[in-house]
Protein backbone atom coordinates (compact mmCIF):
# COMPACT_ATOMS: atom_id res chain seq x y z
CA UNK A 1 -15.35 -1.87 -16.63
CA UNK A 2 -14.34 -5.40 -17.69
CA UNK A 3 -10.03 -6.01 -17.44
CA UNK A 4 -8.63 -7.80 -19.63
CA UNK A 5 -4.58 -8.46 -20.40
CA UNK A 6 -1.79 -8.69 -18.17
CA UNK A 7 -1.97 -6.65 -15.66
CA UNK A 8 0.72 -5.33 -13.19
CA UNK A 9 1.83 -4.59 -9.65
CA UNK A 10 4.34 -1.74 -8.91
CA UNK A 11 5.64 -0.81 -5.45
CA UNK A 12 6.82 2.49 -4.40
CA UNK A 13 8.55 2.08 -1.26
CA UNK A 14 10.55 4.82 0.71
CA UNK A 15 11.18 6.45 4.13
CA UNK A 16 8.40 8.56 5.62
CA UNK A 17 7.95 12.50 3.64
CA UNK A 18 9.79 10.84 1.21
CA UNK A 19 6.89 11.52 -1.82
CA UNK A 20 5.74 7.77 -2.07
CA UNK A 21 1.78 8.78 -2.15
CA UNK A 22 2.20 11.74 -4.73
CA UNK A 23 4.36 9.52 -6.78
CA UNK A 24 2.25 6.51 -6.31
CA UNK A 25 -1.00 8.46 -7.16
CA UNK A 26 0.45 10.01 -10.50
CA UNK A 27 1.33 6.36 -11.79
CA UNK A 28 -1.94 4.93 -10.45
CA UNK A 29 -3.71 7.67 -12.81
CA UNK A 30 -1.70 6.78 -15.57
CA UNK A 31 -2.24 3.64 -15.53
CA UNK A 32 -6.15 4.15 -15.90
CA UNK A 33 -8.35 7.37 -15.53
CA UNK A 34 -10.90 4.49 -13.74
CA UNK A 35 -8.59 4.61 -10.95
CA UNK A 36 -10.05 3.59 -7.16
CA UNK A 37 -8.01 4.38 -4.41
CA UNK A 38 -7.49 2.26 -1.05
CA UNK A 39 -6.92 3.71 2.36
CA UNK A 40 -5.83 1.82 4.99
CA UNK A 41 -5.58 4.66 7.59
CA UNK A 42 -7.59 4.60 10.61
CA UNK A 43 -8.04 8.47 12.56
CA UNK A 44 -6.92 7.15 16.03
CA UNK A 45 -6.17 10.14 17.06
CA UNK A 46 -6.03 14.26 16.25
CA UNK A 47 -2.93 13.92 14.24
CA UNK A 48 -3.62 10.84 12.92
CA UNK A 49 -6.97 12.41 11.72
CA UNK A 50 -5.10 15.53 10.07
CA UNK A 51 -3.05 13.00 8.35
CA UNK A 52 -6.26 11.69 6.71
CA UNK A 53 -7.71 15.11 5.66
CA UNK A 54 -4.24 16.11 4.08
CA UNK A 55 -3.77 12.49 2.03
CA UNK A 56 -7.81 13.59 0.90
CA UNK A 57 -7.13 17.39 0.09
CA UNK A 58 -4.00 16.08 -2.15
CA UNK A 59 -5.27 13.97 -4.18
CA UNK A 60 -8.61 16.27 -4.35
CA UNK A 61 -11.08 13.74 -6.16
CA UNK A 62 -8.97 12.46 -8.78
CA UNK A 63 -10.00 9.11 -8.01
CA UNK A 64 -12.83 7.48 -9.25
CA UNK A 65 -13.83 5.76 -5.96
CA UNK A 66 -11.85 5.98 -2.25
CA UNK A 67 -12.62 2.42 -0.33
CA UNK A 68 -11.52 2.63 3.53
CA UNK A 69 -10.19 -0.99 4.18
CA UNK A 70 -7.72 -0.63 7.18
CA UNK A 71 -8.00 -4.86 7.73
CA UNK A 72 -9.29 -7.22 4.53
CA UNK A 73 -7.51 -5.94 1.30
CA UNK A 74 -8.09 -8.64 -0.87
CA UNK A 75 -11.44 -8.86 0.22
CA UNK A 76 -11.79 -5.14 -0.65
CA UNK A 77 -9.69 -5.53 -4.16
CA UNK A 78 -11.98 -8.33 -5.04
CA UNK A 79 -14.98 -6.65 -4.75
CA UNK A 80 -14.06 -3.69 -6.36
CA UNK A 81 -11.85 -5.34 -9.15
CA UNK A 82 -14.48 -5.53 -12.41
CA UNK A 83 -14.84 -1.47 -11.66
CA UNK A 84 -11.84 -0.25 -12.16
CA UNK A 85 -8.33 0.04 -13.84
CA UNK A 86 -6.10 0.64 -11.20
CA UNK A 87 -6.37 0.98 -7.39
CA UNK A 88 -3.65 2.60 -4.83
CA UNK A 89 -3.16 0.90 -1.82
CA UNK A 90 -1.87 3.96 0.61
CA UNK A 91 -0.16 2.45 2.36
CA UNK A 92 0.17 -1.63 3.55
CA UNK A 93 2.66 -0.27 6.74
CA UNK A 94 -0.28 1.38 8.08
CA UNK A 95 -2.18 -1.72 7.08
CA UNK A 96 0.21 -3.73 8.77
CA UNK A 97 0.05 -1.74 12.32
CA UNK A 98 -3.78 -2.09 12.11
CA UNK A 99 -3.45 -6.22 11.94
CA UNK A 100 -1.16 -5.95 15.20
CA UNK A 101 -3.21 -3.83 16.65
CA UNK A 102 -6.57 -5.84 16.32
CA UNK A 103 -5.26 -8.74 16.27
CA UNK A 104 -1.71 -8.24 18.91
CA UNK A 105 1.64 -9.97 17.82
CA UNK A 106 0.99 -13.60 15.89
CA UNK A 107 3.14 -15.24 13.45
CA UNK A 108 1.06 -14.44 10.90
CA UNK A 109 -2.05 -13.01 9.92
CA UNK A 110 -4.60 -14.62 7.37
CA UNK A 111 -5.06 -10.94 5.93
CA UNK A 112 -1.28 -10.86 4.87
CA UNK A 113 -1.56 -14.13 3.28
CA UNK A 114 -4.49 -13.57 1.28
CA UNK A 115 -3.36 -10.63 0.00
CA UNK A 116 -0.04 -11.93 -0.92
CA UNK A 117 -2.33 -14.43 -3.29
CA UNK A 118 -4.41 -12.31 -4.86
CA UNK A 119 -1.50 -9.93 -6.18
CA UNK A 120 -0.21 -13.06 -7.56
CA UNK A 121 -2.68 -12.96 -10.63
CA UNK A 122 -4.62 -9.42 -10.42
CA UNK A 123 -8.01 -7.91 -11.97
CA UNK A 124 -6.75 -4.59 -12.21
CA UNK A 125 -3.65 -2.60 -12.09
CA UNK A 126 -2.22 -2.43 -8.43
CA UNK A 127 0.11 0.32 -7.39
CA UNK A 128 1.21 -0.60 -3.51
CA UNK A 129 2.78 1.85 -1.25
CA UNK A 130 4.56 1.10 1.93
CA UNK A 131 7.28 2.96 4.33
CA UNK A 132 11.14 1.22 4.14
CA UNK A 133 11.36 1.50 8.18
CA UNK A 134 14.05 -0.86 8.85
CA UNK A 135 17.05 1.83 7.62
CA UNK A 136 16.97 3.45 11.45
CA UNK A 137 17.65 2.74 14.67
CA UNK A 138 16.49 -0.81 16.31
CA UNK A 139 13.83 -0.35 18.78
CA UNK A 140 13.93 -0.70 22.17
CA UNK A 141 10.91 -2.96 22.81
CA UNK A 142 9.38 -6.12 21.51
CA UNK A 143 6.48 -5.06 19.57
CA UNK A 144 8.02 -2.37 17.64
CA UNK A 145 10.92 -4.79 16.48
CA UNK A 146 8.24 -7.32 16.14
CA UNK A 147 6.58 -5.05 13.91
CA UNK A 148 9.65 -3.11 12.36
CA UNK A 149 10.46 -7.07 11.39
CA UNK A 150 7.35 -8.06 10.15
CA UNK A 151 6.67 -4.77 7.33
CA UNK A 152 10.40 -5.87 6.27
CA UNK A 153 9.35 -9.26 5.48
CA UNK A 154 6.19 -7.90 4.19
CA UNK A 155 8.57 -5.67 1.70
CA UNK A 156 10.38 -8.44 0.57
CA UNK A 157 7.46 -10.40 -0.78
CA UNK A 158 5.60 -7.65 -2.01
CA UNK A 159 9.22 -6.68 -4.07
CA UNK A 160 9.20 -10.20 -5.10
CA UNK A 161 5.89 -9.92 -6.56
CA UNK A 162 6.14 -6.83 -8.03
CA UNK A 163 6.42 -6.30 -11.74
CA UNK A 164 8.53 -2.83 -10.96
CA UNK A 165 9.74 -0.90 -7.53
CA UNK A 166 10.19 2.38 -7.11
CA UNK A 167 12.36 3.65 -3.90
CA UNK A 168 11.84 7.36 -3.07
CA UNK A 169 14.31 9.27 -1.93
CA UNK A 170 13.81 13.56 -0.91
CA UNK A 171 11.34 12.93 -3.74
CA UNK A 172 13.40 11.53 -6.06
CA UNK A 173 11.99 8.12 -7.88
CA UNK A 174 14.75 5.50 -8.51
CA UNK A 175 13.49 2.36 -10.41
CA UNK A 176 14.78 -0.49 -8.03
CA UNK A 177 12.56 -3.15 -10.73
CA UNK A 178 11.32 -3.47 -14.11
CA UNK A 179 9.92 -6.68 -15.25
């Protein structure tokens, strides 16, 4: 599928059961039924792993393609951007914990940056979503504020760069942006 006109980039960002995926997944599809979706989730662990299987029985094959990037995303979008519409990117938090842990606290990673770039002139539709976790209490230690930090800064720029945001509250959508 070639793309051709302007295309967009919409964050839905929100607290954690807050309805970010099913909200992000219903615009993804509407902006194209050649719709890929990106998972950045890595099954660490049993619950980790049911996570997974519940994000996959949701969205029960609406999606053209599911690509399992949990480190390069603009590698990933790249490669996959002349087949498709629209891709989800569930979610860059998780994304963002996988960096620190393969990679341990830096002041920045490469991946970030690159990604940053490409969502600065896309090939296809990009609907990002990522958790607002800096609304609670500070953490006690280092690498969680670290982190807790870094997805804030993370926000910011992806806001910046977004053509609309959506903040989710108990499943509620309330349009932060519209370019």
């Amino acid at each position: 599928m070639e793309n051709v006109g302007i295309k967009s980039v919409s964050l839905v960002i929100g607290g954690a059961r807050s309805g970010k995926s099913s909200f992000a997944e219903q615009l993804t599809l509407t902006k194209s039924p050649d719709s890929f979706y990106l998972a950045t989730a890595v099954a660490f662990d049993e619950e980790m792993s049911k996570r997974i299987a519940l994000h996959q029985q949701q969205r029960k094959n609406r999606f053209k393609k599911t690509i399992e990037e949990p480190i390069n995303l603009a590698v990933a979008l790249r490669e996959n951007e002349q087949k498709c519409g629209a891709v989800l990117i569930d979610c860059t938090t998780v994304w963002l914990g996988n960096l620190l842990y393969n990679y341990g606290v830096k002041e920045s990673y490469s991946e970030v940056e690159e990604f940053l770039q490409y969502l600065e002139n896309p090939r296809c539709h990009i609907v990002i979503v990522s958790n607002e976790v800096g609304q609670g209490i500070v953490p006690s230690d280092y690498e969680s504020r670290f982190f807790r930090d870094q997805n804030g800064f993370l926000n910011q720029k992806l806001a910046k760069l977004a053509d609309s945001v959506t903040y989710m509250v108990g499943g509620i959508p309330i349009e932060i942006k519209r370019s």
